[in-house]
Protein backbone atom coordinates (compact mmCIF):
# COMPACT_ATOMS: atom_id res chain seq x y z
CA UNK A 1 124.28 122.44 -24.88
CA UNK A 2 125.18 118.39 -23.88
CA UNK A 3 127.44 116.59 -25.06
CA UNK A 4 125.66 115.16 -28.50
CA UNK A 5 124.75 118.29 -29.35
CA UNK A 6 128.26 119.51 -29.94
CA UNK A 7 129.01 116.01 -31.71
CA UNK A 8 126.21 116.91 -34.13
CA UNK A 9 127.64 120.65 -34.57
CA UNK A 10 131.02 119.02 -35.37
CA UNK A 11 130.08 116.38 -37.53
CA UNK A 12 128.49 118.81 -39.37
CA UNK A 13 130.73 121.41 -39.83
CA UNK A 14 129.78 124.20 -37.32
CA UNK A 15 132.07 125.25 -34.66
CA UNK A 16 131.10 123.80 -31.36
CA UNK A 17 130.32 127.11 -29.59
CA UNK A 18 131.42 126.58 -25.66
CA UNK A 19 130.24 128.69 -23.02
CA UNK A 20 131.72 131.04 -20.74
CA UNK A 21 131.97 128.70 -18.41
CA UNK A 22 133.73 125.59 -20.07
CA UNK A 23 137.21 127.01 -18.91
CA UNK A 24 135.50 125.58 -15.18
CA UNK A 25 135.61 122.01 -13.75
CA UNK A 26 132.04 121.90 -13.27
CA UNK A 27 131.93 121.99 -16.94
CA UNK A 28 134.56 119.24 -17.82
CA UNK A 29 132.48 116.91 -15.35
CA UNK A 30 129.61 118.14 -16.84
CA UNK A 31 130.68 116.78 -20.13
CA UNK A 32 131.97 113.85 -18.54
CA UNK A 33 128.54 112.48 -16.99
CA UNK A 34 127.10 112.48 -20.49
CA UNK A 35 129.74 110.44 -22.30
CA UNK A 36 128.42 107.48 -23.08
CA UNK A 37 131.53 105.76 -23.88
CA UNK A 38 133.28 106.68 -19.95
CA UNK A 39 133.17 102.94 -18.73
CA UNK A 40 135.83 102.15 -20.92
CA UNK A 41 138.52 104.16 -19.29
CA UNK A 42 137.93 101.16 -16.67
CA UNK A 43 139.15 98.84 -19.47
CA UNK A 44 142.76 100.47 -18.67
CA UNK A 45 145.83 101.14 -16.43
CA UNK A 46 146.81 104.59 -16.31
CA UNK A 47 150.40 105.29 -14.72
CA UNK A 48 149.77 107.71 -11.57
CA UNK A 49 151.78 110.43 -9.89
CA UNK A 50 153.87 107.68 -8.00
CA UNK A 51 154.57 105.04 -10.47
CA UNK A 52 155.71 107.57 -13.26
CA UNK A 53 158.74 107.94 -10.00
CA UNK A 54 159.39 104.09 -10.48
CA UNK A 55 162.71 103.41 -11.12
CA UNK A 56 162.65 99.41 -10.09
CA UNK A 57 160.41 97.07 -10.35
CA UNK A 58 158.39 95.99 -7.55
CA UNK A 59 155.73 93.64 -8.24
CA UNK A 60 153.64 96.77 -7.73
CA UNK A 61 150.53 97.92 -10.52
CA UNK A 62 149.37 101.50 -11.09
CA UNK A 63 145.89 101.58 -8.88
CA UNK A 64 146.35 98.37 -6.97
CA UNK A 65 147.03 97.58 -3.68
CA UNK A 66 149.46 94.99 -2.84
CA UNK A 67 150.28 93.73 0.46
CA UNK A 68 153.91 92.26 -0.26
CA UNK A 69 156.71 94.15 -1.97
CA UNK A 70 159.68 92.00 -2.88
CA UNK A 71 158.70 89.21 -0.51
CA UNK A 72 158.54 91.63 2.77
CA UNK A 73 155.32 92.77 4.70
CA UNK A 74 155.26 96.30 3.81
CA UNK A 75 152.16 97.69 2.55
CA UNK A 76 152.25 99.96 -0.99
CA UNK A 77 148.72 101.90 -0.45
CA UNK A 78 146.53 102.24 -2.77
CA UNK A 79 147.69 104.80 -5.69
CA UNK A 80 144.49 106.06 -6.91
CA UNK A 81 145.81 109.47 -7.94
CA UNK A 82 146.23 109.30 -11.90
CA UNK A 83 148.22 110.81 -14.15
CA UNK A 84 146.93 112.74 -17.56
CA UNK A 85 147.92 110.23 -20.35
CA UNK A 86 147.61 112.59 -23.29
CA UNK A 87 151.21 111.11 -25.16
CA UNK A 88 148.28 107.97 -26.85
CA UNK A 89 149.84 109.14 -30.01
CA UNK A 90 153.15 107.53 -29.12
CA UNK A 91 152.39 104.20 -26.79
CA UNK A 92 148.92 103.68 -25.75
CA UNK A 93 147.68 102.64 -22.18
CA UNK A 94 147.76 99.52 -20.97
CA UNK A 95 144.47 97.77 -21.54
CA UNK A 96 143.38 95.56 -18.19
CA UNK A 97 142.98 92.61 -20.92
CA UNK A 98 146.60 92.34 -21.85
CA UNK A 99 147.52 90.77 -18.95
CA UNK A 100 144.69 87.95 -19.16
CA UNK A 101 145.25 87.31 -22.77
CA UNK A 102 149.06 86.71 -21.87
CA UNK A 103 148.85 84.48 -18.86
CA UNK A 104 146.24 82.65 -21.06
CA UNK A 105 148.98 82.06 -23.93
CA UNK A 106 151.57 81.26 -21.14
CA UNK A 107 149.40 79.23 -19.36
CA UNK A 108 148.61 77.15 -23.16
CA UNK A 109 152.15 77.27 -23.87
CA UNK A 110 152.99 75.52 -20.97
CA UNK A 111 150.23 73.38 -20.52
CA UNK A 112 150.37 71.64 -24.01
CA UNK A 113 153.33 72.54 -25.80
CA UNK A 114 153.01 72.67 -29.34
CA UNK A 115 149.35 71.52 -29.52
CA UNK A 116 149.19 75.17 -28.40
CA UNK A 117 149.41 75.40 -32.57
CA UNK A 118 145.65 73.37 -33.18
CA UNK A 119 144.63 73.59 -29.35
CA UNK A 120 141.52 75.71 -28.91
CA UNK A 121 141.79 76.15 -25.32
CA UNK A 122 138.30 76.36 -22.90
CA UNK A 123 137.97 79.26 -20.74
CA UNK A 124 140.56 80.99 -22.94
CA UNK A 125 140.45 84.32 -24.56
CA UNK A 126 142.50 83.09 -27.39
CA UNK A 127 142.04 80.94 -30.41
CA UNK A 128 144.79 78.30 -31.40
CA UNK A 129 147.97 79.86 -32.58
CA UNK A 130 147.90 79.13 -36.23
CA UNK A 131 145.02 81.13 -36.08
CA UNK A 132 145.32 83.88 -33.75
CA UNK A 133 146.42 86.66 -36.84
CA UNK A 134 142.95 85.65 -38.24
CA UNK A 135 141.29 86.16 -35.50
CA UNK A 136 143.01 89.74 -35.38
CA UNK A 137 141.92 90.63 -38.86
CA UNK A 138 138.23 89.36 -37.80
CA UNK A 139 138.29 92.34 -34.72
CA UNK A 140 139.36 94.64 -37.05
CA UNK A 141 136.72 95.40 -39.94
CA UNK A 142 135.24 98.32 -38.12
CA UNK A 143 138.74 99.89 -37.30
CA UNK A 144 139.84 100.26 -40.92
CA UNK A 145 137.17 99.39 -42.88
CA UNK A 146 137.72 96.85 -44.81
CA UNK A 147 136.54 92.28 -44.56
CA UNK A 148 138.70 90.59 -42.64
CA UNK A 149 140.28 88.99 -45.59
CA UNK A 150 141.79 92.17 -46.52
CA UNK A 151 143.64 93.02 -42.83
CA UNK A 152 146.67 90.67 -41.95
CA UNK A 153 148.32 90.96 -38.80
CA UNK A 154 152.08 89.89 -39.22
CA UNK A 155 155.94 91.75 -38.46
CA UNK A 156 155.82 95.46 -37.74
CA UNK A 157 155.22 98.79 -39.64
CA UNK A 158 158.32 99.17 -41.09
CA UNK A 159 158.81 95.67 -42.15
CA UNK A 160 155.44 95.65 -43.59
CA UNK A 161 155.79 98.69 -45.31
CA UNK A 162 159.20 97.07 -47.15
CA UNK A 163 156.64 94.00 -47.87
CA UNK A 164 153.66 96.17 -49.45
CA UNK A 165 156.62 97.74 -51.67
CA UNK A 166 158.13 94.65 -52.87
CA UNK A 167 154.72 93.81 -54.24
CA UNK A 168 153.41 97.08 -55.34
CA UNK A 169 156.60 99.32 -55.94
CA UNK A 170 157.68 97.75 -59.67
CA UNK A 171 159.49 100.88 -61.15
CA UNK A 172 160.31 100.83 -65.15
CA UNK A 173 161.81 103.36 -67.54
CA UNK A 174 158.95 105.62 -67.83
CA UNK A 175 157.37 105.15 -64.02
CA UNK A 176 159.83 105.49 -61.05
CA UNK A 177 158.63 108.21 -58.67
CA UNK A 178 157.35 107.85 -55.07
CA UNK A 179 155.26 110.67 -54.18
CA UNK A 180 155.77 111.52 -50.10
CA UNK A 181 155.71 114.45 -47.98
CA UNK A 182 158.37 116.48 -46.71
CA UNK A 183 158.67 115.48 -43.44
CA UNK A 184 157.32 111.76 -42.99
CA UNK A 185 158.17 109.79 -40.01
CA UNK A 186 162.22 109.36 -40.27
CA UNK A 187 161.46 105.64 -40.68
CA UNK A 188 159.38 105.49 -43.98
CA UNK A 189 161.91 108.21 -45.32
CA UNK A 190 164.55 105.31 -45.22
CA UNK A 191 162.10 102.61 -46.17
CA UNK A 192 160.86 104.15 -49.29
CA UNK A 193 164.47 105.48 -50.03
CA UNK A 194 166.06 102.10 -49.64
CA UNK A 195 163.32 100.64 -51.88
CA UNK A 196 164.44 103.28 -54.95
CA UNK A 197 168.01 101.82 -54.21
CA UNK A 198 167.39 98.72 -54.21
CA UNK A 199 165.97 98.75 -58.01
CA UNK A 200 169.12 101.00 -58.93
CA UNK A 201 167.91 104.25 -59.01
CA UNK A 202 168.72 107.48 -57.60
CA UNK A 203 166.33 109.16 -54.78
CA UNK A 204 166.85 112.55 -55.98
CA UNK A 205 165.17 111.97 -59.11
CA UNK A 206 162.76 109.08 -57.76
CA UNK A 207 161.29 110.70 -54.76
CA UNK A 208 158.89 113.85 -54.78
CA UNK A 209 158.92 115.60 -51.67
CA UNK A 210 155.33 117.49 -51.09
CA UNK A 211 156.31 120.71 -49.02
CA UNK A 212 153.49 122.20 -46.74
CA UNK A 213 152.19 126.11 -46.66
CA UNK A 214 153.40 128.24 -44.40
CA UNK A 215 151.29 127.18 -41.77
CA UNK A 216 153.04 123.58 -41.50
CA UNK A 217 150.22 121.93 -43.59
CA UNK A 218 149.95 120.25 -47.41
CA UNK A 219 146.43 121.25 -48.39
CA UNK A 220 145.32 118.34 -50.40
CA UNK A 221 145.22 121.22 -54.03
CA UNK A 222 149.21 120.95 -53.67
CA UNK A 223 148.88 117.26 -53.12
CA UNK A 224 146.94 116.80 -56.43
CA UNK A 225 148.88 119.15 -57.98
CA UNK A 226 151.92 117.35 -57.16
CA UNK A 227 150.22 114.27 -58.74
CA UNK A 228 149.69 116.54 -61.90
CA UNK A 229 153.11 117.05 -62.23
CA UNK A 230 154.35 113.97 -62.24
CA UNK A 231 151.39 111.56 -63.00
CA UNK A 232 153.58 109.91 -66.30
CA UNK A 233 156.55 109.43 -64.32
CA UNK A 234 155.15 108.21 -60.61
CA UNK A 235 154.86 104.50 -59.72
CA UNK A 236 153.70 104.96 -56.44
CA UNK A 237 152.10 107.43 -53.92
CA UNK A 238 152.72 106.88 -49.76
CA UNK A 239 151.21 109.30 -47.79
CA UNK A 240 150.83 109.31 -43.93
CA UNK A 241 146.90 108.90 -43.34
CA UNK A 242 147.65 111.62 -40.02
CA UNK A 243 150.77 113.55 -40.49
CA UNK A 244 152.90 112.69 -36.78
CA UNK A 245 154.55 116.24 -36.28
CA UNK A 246 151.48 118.39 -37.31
CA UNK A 247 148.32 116.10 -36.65
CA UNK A 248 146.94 116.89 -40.10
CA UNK A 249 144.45 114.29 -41.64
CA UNK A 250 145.04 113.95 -45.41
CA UNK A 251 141.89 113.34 -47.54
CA UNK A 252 142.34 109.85 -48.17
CA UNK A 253 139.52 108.81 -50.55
CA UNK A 254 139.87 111.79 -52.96
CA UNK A 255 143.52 112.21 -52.99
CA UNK A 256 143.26 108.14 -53.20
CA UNK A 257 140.79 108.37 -56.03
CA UNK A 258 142.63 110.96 -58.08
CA UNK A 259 146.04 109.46 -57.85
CA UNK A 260 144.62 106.01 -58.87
CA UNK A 261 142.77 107.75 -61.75
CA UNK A 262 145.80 108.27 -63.28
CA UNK A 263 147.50 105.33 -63.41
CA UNK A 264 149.52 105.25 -59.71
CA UNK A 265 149.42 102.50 -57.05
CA UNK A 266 148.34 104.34 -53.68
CA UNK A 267 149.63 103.24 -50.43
CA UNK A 268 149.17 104.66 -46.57
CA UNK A 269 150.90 104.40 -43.39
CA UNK A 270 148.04 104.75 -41.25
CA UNK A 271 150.73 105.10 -37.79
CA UNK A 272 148.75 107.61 -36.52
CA UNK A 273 145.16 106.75 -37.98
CA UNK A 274 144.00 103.75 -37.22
CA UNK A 275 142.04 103.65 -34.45
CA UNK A 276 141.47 107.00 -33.97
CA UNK A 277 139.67 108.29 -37.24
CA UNK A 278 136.81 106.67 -39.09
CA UNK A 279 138.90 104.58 -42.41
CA UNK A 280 136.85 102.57 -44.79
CA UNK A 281 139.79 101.51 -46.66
CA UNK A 282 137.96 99.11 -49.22
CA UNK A 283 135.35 101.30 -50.22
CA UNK A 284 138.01 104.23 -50.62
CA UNK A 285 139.39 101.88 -53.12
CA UNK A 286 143.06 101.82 -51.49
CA UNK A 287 145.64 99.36 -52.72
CA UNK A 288 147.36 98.93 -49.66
CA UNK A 289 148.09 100.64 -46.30
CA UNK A 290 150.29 99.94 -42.96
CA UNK A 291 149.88 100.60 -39.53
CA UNK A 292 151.05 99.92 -36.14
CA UNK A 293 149.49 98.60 -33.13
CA UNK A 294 151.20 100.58 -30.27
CA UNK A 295 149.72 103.98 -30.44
CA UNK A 296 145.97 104.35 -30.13
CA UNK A 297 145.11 100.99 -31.15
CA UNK A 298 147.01 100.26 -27.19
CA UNK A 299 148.78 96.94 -27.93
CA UNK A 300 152.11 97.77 -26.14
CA UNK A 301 155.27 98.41 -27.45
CA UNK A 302 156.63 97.01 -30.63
CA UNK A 303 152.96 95.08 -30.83
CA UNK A 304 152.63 93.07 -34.28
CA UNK A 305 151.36 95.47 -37.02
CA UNK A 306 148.86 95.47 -39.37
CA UNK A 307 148.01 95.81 -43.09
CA UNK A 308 145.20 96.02 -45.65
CA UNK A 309 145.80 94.83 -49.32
CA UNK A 310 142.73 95.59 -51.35
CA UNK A 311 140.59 92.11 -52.60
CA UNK A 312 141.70 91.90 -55.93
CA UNK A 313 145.24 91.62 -54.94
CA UNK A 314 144.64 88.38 -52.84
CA UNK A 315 142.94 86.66 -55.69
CA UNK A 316 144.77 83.40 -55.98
CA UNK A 317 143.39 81.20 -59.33
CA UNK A 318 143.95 77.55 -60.38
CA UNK A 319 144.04 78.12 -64.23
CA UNK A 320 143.13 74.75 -66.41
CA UNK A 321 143.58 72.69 -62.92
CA UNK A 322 147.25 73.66 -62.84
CA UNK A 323 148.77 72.98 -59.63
CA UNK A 324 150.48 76.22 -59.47
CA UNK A 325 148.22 79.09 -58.99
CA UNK A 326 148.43 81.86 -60.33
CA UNK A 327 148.69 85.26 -57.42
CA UNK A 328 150.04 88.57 -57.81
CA UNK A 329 153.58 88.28 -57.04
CA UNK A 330 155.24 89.08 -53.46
CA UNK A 331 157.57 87.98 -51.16
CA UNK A 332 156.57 84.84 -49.90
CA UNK A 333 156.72 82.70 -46.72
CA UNK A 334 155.56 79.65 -45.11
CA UNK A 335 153.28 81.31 -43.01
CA UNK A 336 151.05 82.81 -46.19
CA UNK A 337 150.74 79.64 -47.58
CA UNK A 338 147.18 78.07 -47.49
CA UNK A 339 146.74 76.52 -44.43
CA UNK A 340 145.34 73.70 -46.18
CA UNK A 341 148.65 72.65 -47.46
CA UNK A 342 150.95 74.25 -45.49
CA UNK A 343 151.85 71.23 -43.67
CA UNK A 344 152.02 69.61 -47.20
CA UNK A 345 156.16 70.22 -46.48
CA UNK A 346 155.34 71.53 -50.23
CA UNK A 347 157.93 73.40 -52.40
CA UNK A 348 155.28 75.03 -54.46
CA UNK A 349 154.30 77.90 -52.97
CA UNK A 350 150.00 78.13 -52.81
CA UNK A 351 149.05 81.11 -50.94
CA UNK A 352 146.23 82.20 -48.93
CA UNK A 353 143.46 83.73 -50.15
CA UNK A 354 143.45 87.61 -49.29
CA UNK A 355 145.93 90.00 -47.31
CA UNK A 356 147.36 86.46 -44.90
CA UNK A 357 149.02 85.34 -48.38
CA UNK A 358 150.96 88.55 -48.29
CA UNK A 359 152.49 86.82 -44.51
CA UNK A 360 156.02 85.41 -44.20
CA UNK A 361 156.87 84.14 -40.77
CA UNK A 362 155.12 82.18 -37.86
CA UNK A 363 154.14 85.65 -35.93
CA UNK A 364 154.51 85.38 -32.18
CA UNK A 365 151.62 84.17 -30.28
CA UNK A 366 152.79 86.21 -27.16
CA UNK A 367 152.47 89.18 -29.49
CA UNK A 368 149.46 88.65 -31.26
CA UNK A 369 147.45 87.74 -27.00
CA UNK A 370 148.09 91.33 -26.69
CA UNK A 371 147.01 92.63 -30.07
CA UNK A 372 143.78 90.64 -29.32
CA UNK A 373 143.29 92.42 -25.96
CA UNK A 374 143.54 95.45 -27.16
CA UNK A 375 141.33 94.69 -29.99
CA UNK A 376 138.61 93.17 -27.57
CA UNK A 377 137.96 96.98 -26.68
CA UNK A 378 137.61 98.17 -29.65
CA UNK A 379 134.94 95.51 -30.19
CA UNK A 380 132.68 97.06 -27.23
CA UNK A 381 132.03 100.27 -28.67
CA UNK A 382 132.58 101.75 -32.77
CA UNK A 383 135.14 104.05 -34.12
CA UNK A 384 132.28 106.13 -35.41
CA UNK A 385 131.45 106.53 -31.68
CA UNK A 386 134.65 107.16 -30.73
CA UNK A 387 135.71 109.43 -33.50
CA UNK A 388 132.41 111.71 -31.98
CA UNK A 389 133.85 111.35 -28.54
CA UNK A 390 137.25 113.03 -30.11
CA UNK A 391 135.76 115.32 -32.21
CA UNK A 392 134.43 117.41 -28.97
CA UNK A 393 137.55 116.30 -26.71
CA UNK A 394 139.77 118.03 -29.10
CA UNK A 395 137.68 120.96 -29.86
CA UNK A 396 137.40 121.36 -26.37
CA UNK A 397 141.29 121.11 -26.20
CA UNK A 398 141.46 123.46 -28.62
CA UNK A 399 138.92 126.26 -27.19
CA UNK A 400 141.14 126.37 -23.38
CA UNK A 401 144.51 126.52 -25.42
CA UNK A 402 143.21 129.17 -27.17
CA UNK A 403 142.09 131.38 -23.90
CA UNK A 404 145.49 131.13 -22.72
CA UNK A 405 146.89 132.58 -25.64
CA UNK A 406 144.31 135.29 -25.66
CA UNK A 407 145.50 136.55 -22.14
CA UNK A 408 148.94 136.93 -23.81
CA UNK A 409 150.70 140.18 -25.74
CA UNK A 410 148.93 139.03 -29.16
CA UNK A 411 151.98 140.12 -31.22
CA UNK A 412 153.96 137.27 -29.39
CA UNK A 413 152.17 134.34 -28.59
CA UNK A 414 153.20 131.92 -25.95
CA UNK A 415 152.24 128.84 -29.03
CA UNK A 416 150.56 128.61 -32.24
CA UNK A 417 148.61 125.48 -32.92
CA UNK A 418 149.59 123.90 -36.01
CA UNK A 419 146.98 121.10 -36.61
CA UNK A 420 144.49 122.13 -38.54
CA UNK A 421 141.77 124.16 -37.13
CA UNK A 422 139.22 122.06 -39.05
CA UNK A 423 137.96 119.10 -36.91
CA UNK A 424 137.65 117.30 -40.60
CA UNK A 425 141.41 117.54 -41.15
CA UNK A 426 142.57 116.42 -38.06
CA UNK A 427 142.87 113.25 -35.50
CA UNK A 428 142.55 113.80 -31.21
CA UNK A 429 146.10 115.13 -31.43
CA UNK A 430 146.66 118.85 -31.24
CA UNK A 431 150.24 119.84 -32.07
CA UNK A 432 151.64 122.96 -30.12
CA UNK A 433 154.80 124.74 -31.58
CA UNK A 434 155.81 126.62 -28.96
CA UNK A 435 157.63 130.19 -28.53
CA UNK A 436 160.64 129.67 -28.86
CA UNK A 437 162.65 128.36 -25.11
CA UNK A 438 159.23 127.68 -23.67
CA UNK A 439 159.66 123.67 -24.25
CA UNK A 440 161.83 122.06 -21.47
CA UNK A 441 160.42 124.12 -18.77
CA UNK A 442 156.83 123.22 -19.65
CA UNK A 443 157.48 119.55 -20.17
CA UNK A 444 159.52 119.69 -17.05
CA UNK A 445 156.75 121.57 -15.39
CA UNK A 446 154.26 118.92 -16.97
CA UNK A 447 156.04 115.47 -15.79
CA UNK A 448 156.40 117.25 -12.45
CA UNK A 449 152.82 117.10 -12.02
CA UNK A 450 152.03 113.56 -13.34
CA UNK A 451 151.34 114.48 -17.16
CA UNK A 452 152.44 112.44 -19.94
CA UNK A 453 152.70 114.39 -23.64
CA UNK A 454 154.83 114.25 -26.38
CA UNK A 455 157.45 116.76 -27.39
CA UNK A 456 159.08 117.16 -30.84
CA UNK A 457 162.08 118.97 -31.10
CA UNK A 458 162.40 121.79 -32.39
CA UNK A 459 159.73 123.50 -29.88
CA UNK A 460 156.36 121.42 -30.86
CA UNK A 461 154.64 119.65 -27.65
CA UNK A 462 151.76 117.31 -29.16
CA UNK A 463 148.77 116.95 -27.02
CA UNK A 464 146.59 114.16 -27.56
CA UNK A 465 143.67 113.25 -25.51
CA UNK A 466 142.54 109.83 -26.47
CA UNK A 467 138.73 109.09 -26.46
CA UNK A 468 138.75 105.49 -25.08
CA UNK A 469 140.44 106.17 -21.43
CA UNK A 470 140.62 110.54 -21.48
CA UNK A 471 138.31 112.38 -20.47
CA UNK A 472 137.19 116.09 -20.34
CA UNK A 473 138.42 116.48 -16.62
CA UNK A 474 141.93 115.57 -17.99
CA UNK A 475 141.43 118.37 -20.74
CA UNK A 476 141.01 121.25 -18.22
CA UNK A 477 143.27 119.85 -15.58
CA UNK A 478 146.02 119.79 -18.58
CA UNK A 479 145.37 123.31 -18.89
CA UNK A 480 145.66 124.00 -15.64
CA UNK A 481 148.90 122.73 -15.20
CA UNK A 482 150.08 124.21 -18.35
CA UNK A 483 148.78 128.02 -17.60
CA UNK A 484 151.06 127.57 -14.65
CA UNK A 485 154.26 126.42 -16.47
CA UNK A 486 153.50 129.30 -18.62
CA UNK A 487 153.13 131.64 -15.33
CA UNK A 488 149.56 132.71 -15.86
């Protein structure tokens, strides 16, 4: 079987069926030779064995030779020995772009000041500044799903996610709950419970914590059912589009249509979704979601964020030619005022049309030149192309893991995978909870040998091969390595 047979398998439903021999390296390359998306891991920089030892900086770039270190004649070879980047989940690779998109913003900067502002630049990547979050929204349709009057780039996840709530969290007497999951990332925990706070009411009674099964997951019947419960009472619903710790993928549309059927505003923090599953956030009907740039959407730490607010949210009206419009109330800035009069010096507040009205501050050029990069790769191939790609990276992923643990005492594993076992319910990421003990050797065992993947205390190592620079080489080497931390 090739390679699009077993995307067709999983896209349909039917377990991929390997054979005998993928545990082999002739089969990873195999796999590898038919991938149609493997030019883009050339798009990247992937740390190698000897940079993930660098302790100082010396002028020196993963896979490049350079002839002067530090203004001497010695001679760094070339390092052409890469490490396995499967930690995509937390900080993605450095995309090759980054670096042209910045020196093109320095170089602007420099060159004309702040003209840089209404400067479209030749030979540059980059539009003028004013416009550059635009310009990220207009890269993004395919990645969420949405126009690219509905995406805004602007602050970061956190910060956005306080903005989306001022706008959309408006508790009363009778409606005050926030629906969320147990265990959400610690920072939307303290975003959502600050928000209750902040309008004076108490988080044990205004936040419904879903608990998962058994087996670490919140099958979307307890999610409904939670909604059931409380439908009269719950102002809001913010779910995690990917859950971090177990890699589950909530149903979006139908736990989005069924919450909104009755009444509550849905939001998502799409942290770990965006760019790595398939979203079509406007025709899923959601109000508004958050998500960051840094993970598998590769635009470096801290990298400006994004969000979607749904259309009819960014109406802005002139009623009976007044000249204050009416818009659905948020907290406002400068920088989502209509560009058309935001030089006006105005105290009447017009915003712009769509998710940019929802902006407060001048975001940082420097910021946005890498956000663009990254998004420029993005733009040579289609999530639906790369969400096949994952679908038979992880499966594969999945499949090796699972023949070490069958050469184990199978009354004591040496891990249980907790992501879901359905390719449908989960991203690339595979999360590993580990027999108890087992975690610092193997992680010790895995940086030793030039890997890079996540651990989350207590005992869970998260493996996630990412579809735009991994390939199915890295999937069996990563076993390879981990079969002998684990002393098979």
């Amino acid at each position: 079987m090739d390679l699009p047979a077993y995307v067709e398998r999983l896209r349909s439903g039917a377990p991929p069926k390997f054979p005998a021999d993928a545990n082999s390296l002739q089969f990873a390359q195999k796999l590898d030779s038919q991938d149609s998306l493997r030019h883009l891991r050339d798009e990247f920089i992937l740390p190698t064995k000897a940079s993930l030892k660098k302790r100082a900086l010396d002028g020196s770039i993963p896979g490049e030779t350079k002839s002067t270190v530090n203004g001497t004649n010695g001679v760094n070879g070339a390092e052409t020995e890469q490490g396995i980047y499967f930690v995509g989940n937390s900080l993605g690779a450095q995309p090759k772009a980054v670096r042209d998109y910045v020196n093109a913003q320095l170089e602007t900067w420099a060159s004309v000041g702040v003209n840089g502002h209404f400067t479209d630049m030749g030979q540059s990547p980059l539009v003028q500044w004013q416009d550059m979050a635009e310009d990220c929204a207009n890269k993004s349709a395919d990645l969420v799903g949405a126009s690219p009057s509905e995406i805004v780039y602007m602050s970061t996840l956190t910060v956005n996610l306080h903005m989306m709530m001022a706008s959309f969290y408006k508790p009363d007497s009778k409606r005050h709950k926030v629906i969320l999951e147990w265990k959400p990332f610690p920072s939307d925990h303290y975003a959502i419970e600050s928000q209750i706070v902040w309008h004076g009411l108490n988080p044990e009674e205004s936040m419904i914590k879903i608990e998962p099964d058994d087996n670490y997951l919140i099958p979307t019947e307890k999610v409904l059912a939670t909604i059931d419960a409380h439908a009269d009472s719950t102002a809001l619903i913010l779910l995690p589009g990917i859950q971090y710790w177990s890699g589950q993928l909530f149903d979006i549309p139908r736990i989005t249509a069924y919450a909104k059927e009755r009444g509550i505003v849905v939001g998502w923090d799409l942290a770990h979704a965006a760019g790595n599953v398939e979203l079509k956030l406007h025709d899923w009907d959601v109000d508004f979601a958050c998500w960051c740039t840094y993970k598998y959407i590769n635009a470096g730490p801290g990298a400006t964020a994004g969000a979607f607010v749904h259309e009819r949210y960014g109406k802005v009206d002139f009623v009976d030619n007044s000249e204050s419009p009416s818009y659905r109330p948020r907290l406002s800035g400068w920088y989502g005022g209509d560009k058309r009069v935001r030089f006006n010096m105005a105290n009447t507040f017009v915003p712009t049309p769509g998710a940019a009205g929802y902006q407060v501050s001048n975001p940082s050029a420097l910021d946005l030149a890498s956000v663009a990069a990254a998004l420029s790769i993005f733009n040579k191939t289609s999530m639906r192309d790369l969400r096949s790609k994952a679908l038979v990276l992880t499966a594969y992923a999945e499949h090796l893991l699972d023949q070490i643990n069958a050469e184990t005492d199978a009354a004591k594993p040496f891990f249980k995978i907790i992501t879901p076992r359905d390719p449908a319910q989960r991203g690339t990421q595979l999360s590993v909870l580990l027999r108890e003990g087992l975690l610092d050797d193997i992680a010790q065992a895995l940086e030793q040998n030039g890997v890079m993947c996540d651990k989350r205390k207590p005992d869970v190592l998260r493996v996630a091969p990412v579809p735009l620079y991994s390939r199915f080489e890295d999937v069996w080497k990563f076993m390879q390595i981990l079969r002998g931390a684990l002393g098979l």
